[in-house]
Structure formats: C-alpha cells, structure tokens
PDB file of N, CA and C in Angstrom:
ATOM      1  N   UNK A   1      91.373  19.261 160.584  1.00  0.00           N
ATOM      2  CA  UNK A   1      91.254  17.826 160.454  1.00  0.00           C
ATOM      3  C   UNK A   1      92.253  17.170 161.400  1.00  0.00           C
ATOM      4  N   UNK A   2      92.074  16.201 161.878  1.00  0.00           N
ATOM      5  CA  UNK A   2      92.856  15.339 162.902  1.00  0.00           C
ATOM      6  C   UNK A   2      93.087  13.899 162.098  1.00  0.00           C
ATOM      7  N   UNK A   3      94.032  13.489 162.575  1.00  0.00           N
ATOM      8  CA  UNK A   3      94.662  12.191 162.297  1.00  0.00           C
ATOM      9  C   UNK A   3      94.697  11.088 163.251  1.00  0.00           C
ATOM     10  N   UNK A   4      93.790   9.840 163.220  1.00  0.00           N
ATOM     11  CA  UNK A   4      93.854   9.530 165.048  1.00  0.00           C
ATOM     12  C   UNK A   4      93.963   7.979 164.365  1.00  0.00           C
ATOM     13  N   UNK A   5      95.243   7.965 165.239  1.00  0.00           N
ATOM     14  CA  UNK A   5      96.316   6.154 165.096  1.00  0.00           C
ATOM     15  C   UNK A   5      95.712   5.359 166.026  1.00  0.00           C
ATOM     16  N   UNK A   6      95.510   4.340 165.791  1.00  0.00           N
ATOM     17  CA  UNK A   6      95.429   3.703 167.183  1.00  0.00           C
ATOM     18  C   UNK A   6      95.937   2.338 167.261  1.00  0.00           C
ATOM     19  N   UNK A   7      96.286   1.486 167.869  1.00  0.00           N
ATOM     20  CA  UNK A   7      97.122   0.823 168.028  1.00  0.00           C
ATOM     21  C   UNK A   7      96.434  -0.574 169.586  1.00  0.00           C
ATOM     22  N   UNK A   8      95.495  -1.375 168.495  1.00  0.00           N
ATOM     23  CA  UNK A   8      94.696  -2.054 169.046  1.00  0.00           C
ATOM     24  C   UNK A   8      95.060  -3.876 169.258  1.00  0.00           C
ATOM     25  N   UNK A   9      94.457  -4.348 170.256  1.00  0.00           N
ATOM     26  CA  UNK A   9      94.571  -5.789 169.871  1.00  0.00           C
ATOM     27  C   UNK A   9      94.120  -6.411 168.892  1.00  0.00           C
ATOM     28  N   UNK A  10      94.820  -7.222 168.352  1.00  0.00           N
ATOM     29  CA  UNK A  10      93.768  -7.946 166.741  1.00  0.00           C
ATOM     30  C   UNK A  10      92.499  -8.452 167.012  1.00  0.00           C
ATOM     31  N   UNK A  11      92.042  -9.397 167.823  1.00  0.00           N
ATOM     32  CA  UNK A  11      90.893  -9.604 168.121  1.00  0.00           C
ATOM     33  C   UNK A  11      90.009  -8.727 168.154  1.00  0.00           C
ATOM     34  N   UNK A  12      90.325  -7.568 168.502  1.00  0.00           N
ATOM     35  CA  UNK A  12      89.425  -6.190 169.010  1.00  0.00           C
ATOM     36  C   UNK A  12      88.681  -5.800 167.388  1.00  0.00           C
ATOM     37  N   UNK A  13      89.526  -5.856 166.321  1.00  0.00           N
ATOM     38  CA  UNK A  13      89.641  -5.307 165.106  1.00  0.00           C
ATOM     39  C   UNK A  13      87.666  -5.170 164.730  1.00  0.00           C
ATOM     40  N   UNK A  14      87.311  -6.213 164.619  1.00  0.00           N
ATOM     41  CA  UNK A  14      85.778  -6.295 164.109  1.00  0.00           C
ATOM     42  C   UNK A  14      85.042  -5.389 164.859  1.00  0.00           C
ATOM     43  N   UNK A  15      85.130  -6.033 166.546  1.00  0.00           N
ATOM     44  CA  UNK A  15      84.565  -4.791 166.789  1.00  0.00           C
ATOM     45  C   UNK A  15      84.679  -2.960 167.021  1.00  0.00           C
ATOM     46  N   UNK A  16      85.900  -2.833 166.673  1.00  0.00           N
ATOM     47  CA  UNK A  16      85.911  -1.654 166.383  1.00  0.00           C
ATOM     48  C   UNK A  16      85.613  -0.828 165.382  1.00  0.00           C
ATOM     49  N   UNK A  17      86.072  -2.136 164.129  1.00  0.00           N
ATOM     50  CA  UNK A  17      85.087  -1.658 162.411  1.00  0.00           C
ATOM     51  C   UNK A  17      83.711  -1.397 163.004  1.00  0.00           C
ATOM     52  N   UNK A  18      83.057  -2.399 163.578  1.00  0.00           N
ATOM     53  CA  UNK A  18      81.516  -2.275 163.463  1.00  0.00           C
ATOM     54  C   UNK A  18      81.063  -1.031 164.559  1.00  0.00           C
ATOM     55  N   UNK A  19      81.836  -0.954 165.557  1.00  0.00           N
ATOM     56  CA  UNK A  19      81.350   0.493 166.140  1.00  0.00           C
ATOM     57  C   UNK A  19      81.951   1.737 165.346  1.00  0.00           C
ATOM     58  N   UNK A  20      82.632   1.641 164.560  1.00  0.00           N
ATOM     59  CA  UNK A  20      83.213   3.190 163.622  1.00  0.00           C
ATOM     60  C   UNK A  20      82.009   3.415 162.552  1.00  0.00           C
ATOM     61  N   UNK A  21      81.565   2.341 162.388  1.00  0.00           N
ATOM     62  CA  UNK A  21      80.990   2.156 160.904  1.00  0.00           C
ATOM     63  C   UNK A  21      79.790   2.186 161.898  1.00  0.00           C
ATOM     64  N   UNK A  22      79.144   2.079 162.733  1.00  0.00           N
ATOM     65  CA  UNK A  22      78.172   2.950 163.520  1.00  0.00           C
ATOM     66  C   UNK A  22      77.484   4.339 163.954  1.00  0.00           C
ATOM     67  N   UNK A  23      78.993   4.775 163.883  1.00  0.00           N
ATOM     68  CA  UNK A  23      79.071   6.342 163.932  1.00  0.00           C
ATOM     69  C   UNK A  23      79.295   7.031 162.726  1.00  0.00           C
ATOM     70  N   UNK A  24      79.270   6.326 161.633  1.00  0.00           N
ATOM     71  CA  UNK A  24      79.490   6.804 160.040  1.00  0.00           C
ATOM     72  C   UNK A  24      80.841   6.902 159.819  1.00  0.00           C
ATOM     73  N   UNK A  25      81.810   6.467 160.263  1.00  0.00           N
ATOM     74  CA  UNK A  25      83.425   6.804 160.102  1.00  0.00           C
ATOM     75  C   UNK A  25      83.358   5.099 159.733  1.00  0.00           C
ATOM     76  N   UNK A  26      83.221   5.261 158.004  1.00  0.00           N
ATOM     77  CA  UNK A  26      84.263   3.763 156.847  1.00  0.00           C
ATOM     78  C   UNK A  26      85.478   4.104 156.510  1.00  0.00           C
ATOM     79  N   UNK A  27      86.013   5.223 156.459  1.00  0.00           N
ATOM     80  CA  UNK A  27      87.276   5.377 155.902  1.00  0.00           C
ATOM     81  C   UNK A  27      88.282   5.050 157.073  1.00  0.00           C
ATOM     82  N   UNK A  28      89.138   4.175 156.787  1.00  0.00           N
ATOM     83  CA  UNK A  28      90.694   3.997 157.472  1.00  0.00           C
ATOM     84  C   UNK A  28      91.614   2.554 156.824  1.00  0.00           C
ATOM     85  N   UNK A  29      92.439   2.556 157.351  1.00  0.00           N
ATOM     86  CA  UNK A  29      93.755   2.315 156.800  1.00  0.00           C
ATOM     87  C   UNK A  29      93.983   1.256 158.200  1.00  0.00           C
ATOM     88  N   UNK A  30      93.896  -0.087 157.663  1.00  0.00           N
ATOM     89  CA  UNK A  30      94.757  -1.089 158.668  1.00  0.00           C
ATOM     90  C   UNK A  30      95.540  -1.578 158.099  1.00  0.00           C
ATOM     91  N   UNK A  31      96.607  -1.970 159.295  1.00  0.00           N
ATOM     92  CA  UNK A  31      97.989  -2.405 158.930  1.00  0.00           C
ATOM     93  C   UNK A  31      98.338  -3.680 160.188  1.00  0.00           C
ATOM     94  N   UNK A  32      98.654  -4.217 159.523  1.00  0.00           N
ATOM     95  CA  UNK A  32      98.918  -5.783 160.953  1.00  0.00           C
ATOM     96  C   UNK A  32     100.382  -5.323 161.585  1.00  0.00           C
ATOM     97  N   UNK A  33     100.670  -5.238 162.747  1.00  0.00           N
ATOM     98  CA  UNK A  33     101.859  -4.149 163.205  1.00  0.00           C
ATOM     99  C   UNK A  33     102.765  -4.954 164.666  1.00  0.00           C
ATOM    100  N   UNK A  34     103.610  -5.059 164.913  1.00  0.00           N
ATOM    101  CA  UNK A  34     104.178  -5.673 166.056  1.00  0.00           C
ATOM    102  C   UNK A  34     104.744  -4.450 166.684  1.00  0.00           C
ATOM    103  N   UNK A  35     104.874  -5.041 168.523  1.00  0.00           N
ATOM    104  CA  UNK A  35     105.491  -4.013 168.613  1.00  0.00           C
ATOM    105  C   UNK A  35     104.875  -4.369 170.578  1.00  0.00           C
ATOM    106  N   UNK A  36     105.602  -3.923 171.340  1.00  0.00           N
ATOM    107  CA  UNK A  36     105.028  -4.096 173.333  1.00  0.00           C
ATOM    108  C   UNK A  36     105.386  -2.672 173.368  1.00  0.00           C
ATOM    109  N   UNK A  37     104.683  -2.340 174.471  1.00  0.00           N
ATOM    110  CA  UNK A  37     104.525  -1.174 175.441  1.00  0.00           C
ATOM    111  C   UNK A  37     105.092  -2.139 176.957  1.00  0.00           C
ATOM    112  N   UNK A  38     104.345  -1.480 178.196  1.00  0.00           N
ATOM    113  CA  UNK A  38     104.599  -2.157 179.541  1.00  0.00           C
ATOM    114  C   UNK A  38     104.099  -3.280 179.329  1.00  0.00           C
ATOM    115  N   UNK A  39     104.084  -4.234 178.042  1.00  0.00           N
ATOM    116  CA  UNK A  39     103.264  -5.591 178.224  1.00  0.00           C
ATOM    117  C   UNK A  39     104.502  -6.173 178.017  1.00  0.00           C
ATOM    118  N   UNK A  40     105.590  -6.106 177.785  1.00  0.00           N
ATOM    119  CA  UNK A  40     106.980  -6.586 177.431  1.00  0.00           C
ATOM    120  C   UNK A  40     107.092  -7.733 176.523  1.00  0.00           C
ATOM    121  N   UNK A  41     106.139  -8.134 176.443  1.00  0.00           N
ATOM    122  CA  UNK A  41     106.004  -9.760 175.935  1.00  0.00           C
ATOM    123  C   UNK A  41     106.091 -11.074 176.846  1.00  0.00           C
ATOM    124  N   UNK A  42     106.564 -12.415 176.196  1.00  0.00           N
ATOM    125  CA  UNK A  42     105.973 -13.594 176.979  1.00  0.00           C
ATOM    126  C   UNK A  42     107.301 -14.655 176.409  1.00  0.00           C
ATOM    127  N   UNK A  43     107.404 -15.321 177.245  1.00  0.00           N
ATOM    128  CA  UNK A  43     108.339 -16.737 177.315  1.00  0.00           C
ATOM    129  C   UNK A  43     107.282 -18.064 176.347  1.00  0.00           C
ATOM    130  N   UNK A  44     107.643 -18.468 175.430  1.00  0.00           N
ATOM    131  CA  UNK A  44     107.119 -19.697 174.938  1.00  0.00           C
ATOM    132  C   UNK A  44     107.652 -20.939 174.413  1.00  0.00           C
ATOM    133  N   UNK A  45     107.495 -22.276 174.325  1.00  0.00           N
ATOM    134  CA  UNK A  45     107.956 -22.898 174.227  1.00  0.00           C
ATOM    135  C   UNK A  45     107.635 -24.067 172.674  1.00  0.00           C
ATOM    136  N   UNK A  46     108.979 -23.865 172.310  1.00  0.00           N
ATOM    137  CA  UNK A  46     108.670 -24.268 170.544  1.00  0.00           C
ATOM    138  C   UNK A  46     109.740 -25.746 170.136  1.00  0.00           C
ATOM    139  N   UNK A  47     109.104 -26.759 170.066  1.00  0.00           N
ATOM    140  CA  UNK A  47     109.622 -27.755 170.006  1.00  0.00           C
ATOM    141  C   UNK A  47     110.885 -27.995 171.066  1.00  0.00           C
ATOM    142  N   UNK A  48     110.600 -27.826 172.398  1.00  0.00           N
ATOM    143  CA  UNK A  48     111.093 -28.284 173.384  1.00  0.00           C
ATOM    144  C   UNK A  48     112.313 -27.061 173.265  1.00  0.00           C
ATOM    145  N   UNK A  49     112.360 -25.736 173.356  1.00  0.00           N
ATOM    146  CA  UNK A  49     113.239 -24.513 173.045  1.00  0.00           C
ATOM    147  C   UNK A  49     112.193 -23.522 173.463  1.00  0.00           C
ATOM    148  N   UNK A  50     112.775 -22.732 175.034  1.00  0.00           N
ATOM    149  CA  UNK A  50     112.077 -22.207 175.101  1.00  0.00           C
ATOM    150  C   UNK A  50     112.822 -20.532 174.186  1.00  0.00           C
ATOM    151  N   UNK A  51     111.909 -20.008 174.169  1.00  0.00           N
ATOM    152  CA  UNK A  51     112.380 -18.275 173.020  1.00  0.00           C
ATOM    153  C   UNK A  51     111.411 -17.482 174.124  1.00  0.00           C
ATOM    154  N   UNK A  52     111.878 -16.443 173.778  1.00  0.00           N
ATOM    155  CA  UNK A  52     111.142 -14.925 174.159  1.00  0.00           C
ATOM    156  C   UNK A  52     110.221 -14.126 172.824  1.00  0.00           C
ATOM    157  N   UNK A  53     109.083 -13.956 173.123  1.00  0.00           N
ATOM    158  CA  UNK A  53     108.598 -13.268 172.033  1.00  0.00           C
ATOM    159  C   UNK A  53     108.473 -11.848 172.679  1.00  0.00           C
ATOM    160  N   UNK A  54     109.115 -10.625 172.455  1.00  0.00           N
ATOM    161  CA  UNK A  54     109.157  -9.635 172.842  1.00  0.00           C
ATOM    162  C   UNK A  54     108.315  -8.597 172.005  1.00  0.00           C
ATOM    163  N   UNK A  55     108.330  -8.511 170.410  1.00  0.00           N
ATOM    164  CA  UNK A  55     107.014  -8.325 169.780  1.00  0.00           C
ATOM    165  C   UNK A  55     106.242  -8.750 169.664  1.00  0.00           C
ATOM    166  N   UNK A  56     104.702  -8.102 170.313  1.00  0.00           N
ATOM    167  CA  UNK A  56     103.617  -8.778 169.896  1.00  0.00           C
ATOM    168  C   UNK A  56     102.790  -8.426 168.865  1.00  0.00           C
ATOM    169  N   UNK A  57     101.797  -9.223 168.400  1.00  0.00           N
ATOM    170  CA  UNK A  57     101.088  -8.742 166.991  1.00  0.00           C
ATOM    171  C   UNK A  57      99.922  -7.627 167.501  1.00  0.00           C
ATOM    172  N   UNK A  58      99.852  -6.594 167.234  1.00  0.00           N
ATOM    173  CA  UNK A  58      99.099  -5.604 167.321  1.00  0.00           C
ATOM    174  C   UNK A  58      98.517  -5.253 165.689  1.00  0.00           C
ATOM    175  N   UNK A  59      97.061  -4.057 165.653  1.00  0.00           N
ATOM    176  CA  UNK A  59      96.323  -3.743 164.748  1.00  0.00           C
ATOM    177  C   UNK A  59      96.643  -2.528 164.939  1.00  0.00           C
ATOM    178  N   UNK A  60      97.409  -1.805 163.722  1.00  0.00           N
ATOM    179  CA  UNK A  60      97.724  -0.764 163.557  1.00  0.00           C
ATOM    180  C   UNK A  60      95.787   0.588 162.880  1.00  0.00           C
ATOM    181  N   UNK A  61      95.280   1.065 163.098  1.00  0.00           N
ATOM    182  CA  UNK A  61      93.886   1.972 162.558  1.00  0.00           C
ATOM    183  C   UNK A  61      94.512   3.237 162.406  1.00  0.00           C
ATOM    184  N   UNK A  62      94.208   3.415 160.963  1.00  0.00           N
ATOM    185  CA  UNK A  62      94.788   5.086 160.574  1.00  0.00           C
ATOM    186  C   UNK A  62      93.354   5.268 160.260  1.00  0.00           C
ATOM    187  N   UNK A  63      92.722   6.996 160.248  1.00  0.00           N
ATOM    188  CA  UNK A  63      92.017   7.546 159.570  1.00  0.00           C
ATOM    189  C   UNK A  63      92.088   9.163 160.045  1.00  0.00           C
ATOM    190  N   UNK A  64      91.950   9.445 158.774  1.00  0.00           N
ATOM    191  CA  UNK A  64      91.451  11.765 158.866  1.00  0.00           C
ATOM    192  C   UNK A  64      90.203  11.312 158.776  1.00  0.00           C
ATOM    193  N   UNK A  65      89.858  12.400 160.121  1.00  0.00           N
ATOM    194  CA  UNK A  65      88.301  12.804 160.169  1.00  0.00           C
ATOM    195  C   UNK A  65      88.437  14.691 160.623  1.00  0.00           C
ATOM    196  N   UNK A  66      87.268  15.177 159.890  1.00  0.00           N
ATOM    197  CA  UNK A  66      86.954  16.430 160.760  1.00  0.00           C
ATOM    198  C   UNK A  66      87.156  16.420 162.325  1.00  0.00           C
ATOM    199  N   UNK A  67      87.906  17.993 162.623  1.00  0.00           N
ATOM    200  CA  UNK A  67      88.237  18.501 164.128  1.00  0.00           C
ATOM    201  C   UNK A  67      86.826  18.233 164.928  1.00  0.00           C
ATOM    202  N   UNK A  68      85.595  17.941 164.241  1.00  0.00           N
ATOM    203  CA  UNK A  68      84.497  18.187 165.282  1.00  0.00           C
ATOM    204  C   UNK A  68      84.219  16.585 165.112  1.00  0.00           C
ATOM    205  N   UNK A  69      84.631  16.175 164.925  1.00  0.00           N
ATOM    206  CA  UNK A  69      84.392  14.707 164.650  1.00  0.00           C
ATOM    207  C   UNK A  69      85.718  13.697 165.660  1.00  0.00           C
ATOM    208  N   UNK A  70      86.580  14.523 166.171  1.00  0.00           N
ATOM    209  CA  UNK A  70      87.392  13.572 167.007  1.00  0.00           C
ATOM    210  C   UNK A  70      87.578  12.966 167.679  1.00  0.00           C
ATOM    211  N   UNK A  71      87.173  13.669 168.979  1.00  0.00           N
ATOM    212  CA  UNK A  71      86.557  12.698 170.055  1.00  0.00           C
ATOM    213  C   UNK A  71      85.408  12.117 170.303  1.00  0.00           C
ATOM    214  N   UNK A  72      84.523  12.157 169.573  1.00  0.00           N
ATOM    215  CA  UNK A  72      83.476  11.399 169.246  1.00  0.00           C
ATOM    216  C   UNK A  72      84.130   9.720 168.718  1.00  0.00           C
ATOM    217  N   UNK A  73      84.996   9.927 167.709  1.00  0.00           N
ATOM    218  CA  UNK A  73      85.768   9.032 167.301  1.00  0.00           C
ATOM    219  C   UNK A  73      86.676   8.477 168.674  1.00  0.00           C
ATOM    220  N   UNK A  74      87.305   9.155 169.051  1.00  0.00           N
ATOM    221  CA  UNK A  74      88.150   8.347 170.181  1.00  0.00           C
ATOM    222  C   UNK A  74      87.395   7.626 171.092  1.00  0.00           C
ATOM    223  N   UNK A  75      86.415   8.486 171.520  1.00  0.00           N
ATOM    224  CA  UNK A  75      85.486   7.751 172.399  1.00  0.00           C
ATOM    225  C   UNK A  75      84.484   6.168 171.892  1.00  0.00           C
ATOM    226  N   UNK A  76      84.375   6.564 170.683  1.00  0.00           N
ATOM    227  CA  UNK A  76      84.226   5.027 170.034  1.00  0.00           C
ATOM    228  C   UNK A  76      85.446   4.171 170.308  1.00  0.00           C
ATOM    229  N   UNK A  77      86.527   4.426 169.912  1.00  0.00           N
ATOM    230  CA  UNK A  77      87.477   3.424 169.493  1.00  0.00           C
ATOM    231  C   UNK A  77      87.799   3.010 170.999  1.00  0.00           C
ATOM    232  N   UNK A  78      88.015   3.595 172.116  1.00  0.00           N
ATOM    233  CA  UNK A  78      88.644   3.793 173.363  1.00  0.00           C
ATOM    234  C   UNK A  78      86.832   2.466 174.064  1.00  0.00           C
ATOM    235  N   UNK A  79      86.095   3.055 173.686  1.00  0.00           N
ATOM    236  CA  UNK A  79      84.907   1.489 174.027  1.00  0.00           C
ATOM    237  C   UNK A  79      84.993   0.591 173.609  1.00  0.00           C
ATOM    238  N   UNK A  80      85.351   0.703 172.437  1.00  0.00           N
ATOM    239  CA  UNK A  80      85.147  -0.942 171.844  1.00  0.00           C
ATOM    240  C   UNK A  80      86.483  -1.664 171.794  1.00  0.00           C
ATOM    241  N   UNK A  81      87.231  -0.938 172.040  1.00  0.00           N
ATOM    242  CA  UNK A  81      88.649  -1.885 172.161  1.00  0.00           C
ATOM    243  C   UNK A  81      89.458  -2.325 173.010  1.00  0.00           C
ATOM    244  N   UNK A  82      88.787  -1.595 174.385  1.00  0.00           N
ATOM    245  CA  UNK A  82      88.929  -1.624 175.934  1.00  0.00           C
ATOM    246  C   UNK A  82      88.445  -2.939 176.473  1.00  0.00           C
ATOM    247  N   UNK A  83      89.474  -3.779 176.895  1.00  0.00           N
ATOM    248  CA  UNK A  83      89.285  -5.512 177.585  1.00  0.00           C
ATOM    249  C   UNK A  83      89.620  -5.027 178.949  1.00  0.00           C
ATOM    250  N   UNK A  84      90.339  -4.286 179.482  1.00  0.00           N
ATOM    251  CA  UNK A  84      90.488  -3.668 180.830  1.00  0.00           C
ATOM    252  C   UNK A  84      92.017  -4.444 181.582  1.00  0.00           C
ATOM    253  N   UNK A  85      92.670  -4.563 180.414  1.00  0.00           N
ATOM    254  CA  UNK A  85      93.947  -5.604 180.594  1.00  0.00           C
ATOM    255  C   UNK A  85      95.061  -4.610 180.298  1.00  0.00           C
ATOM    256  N   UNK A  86      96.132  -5.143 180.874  1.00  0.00           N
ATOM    257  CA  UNK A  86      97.440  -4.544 180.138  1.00  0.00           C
ATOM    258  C   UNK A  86      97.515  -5.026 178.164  1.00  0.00           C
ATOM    259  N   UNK A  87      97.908  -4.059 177.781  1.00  0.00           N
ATOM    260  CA  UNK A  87      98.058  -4.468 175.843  1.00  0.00           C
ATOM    261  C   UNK A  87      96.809  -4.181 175.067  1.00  0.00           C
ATOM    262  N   UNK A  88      95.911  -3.359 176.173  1.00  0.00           N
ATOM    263  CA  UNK A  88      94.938  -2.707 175.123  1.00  0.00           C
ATOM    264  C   UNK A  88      95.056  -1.699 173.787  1.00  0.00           C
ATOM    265  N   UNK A  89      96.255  -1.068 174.045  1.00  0.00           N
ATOM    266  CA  UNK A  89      96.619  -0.506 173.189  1.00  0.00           C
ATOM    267  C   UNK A  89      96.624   1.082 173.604  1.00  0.00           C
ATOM    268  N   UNK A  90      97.100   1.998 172.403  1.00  0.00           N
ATOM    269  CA  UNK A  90      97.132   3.228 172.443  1.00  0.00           C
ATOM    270  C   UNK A  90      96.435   3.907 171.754  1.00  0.00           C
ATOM    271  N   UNK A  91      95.998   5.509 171.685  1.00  0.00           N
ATOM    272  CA  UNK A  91      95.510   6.487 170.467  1.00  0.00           C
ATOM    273  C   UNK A  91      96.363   7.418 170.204  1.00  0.00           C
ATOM    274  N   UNK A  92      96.651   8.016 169.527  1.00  0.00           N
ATOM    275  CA  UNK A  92      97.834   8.984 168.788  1.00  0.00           C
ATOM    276  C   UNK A  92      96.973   9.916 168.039  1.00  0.00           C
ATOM    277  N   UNK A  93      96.785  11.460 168.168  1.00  0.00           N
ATOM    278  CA  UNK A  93      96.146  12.242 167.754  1.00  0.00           C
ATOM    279  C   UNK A  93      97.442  13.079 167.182  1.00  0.00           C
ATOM    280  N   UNK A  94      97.152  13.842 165.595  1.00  0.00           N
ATOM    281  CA  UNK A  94      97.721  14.037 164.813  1.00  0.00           C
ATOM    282  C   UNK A  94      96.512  15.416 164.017  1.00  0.00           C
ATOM    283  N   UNK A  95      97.383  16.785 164.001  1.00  0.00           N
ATOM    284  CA  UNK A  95      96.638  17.525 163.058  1.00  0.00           C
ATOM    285  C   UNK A  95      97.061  17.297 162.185  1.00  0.00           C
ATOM    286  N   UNK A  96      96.259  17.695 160.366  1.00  0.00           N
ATOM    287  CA  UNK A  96      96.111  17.311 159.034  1.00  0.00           C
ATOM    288  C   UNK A  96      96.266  18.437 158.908  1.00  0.00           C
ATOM    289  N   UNK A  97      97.030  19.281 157.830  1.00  0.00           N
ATOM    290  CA  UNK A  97      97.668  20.453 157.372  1.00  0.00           C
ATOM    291  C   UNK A  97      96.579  20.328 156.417  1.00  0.00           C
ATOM    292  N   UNK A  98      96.392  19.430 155.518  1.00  0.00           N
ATOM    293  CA  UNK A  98      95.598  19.223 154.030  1.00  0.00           C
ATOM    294  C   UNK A  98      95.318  17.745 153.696  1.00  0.00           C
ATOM    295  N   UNK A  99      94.629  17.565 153.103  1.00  0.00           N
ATOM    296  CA  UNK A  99      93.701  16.337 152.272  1.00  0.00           C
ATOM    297  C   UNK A  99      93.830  17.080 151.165  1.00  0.00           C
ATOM    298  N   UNK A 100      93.976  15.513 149.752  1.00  0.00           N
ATOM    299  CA  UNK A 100      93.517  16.038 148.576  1.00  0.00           C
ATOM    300  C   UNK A 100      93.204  14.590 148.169  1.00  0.00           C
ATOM    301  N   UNK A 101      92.223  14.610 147.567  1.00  0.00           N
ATOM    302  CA  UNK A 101      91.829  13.372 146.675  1.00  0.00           C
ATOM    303  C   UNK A 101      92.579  13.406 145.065  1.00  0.00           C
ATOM    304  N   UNK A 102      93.096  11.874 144.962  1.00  0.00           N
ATOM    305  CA  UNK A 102      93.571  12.361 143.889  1.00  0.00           C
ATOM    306  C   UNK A 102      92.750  12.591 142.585  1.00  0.00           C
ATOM    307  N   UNK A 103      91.777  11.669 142.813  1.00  0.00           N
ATOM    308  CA  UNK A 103      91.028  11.801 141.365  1.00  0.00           C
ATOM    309  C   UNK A 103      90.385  12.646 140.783  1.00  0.00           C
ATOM    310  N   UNK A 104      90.028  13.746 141.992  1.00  0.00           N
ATOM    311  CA  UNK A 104      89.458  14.971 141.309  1.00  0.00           C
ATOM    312  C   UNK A 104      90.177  16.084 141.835  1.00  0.00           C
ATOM    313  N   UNK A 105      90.678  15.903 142.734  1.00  0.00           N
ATOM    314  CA  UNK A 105      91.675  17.362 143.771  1.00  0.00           C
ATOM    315  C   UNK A 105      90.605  17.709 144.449  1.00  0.00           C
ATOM    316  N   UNK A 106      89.889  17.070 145.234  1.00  0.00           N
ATOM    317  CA  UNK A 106      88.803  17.470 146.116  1.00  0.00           C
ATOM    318  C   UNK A 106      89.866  18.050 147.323  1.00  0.00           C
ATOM    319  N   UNK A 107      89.795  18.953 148.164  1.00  0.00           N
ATOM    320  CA  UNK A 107      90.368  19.664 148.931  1.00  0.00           C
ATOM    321  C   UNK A 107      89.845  19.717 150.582  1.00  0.00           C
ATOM    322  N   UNK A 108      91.017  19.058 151.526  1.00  0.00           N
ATOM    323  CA  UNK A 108      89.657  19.334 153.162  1.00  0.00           C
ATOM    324  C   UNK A 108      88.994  18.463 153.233  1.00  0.00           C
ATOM    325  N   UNK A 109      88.418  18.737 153.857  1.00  0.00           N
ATOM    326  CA  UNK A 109      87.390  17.608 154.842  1.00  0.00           C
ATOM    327  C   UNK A 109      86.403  17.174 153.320  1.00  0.00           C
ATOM    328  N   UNK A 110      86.160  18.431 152.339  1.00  0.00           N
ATOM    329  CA  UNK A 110      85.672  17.482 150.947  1.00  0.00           C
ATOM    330  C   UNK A 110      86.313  16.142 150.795  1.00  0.00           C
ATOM    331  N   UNK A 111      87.635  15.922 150.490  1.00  0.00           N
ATOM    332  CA  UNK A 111      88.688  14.937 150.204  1.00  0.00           C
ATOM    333  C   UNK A 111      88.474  13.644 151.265  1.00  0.00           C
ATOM    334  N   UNK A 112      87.894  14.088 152.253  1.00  0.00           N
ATOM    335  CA  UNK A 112      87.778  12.592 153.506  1.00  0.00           C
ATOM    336  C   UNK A 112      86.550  11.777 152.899  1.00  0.00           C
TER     337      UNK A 112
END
C-alpha cells in the first residue's frame, strides 16, 4: 500500500475531488495547510502597511491506496491540479506497513 500527500492549490481542490472520484479513489483526508516552496510568497498592502506574506494557503490531500493503484492516482492528481505556474504544488509518496479499520479490524488493502 502507498501513501500519496499532495500538496495542491486551493482552487484546484474540486477539481481534483472530481477527477479522484472518477477513477474510484473517495477516500482521503484534507487539511487547509500553509506553507511556500520556490514561490517565496508576495508583498501586500493592508490599510496603507505594506507586510510580507511568506506563507501561502495551500490544500494539504492524504489517502492509502493499493501499490497497483499509485500511479494511476498520481497521474490523476498531477492533471488536474497542474495550472503550469510556479505553486502548483507537490506529491509525496509514502509506503503503508499496515491498515486496520477500527470497527471491525479489517486488515490491508481490506481496511482502505
């Protein structure tokens, strides 16, 4: 089982639900997340004061899927969240030792 993070623009968010949930992958875990890469952030100006916003708001996507199911998955997420800009974001691939559901102890890729 693999673990694949990804680390998207918020706007992007819908359409990446609706292409996962295309390919049969509903299960994951969002989290509203700050945070720059080489996008460093931006100069703005707030009641005549200008500030630096150096974190920006990013969409954190967790989900375990089956090893044969991964890049199928990346390759979804890596289309639909791709604007072709700096701050598209990242993917983070992660092996899964174990899954267990708690409510029954379903075990493995059962448990996803």
């Amino acid at each position: 089982m693999k673990k694949i993070e990804a680390i998207i623009q918020p706007f992007k968010l819908e359409d990446v639900k609706e292409a996962l949930k295309g390919i049969g992958i509903d299960g994951m875990t969002v989290s509203e997340v700050r945070g720059h890469g080489r996008q460093k952030g931006h100069k703005e100006v707030y009641r005549g004061q200008e500030y630096e916003v150096d974190l920006l708001p990013k969409v954190k996507l967790e989900m375990v899927v089956p090893s044969s199911r991964a890049e199928e998955v990346i390759r979804t997420v890596i289309q639909s969240a791709r604007t072709g800009k700096i701050g598209d974001g990242k993917i983070f691939v992660y092996e899964v030792a174990e899954a267990i559901r708690i409510r029954n102890e379903d075990r493995g890729e059962a448990a996803l």
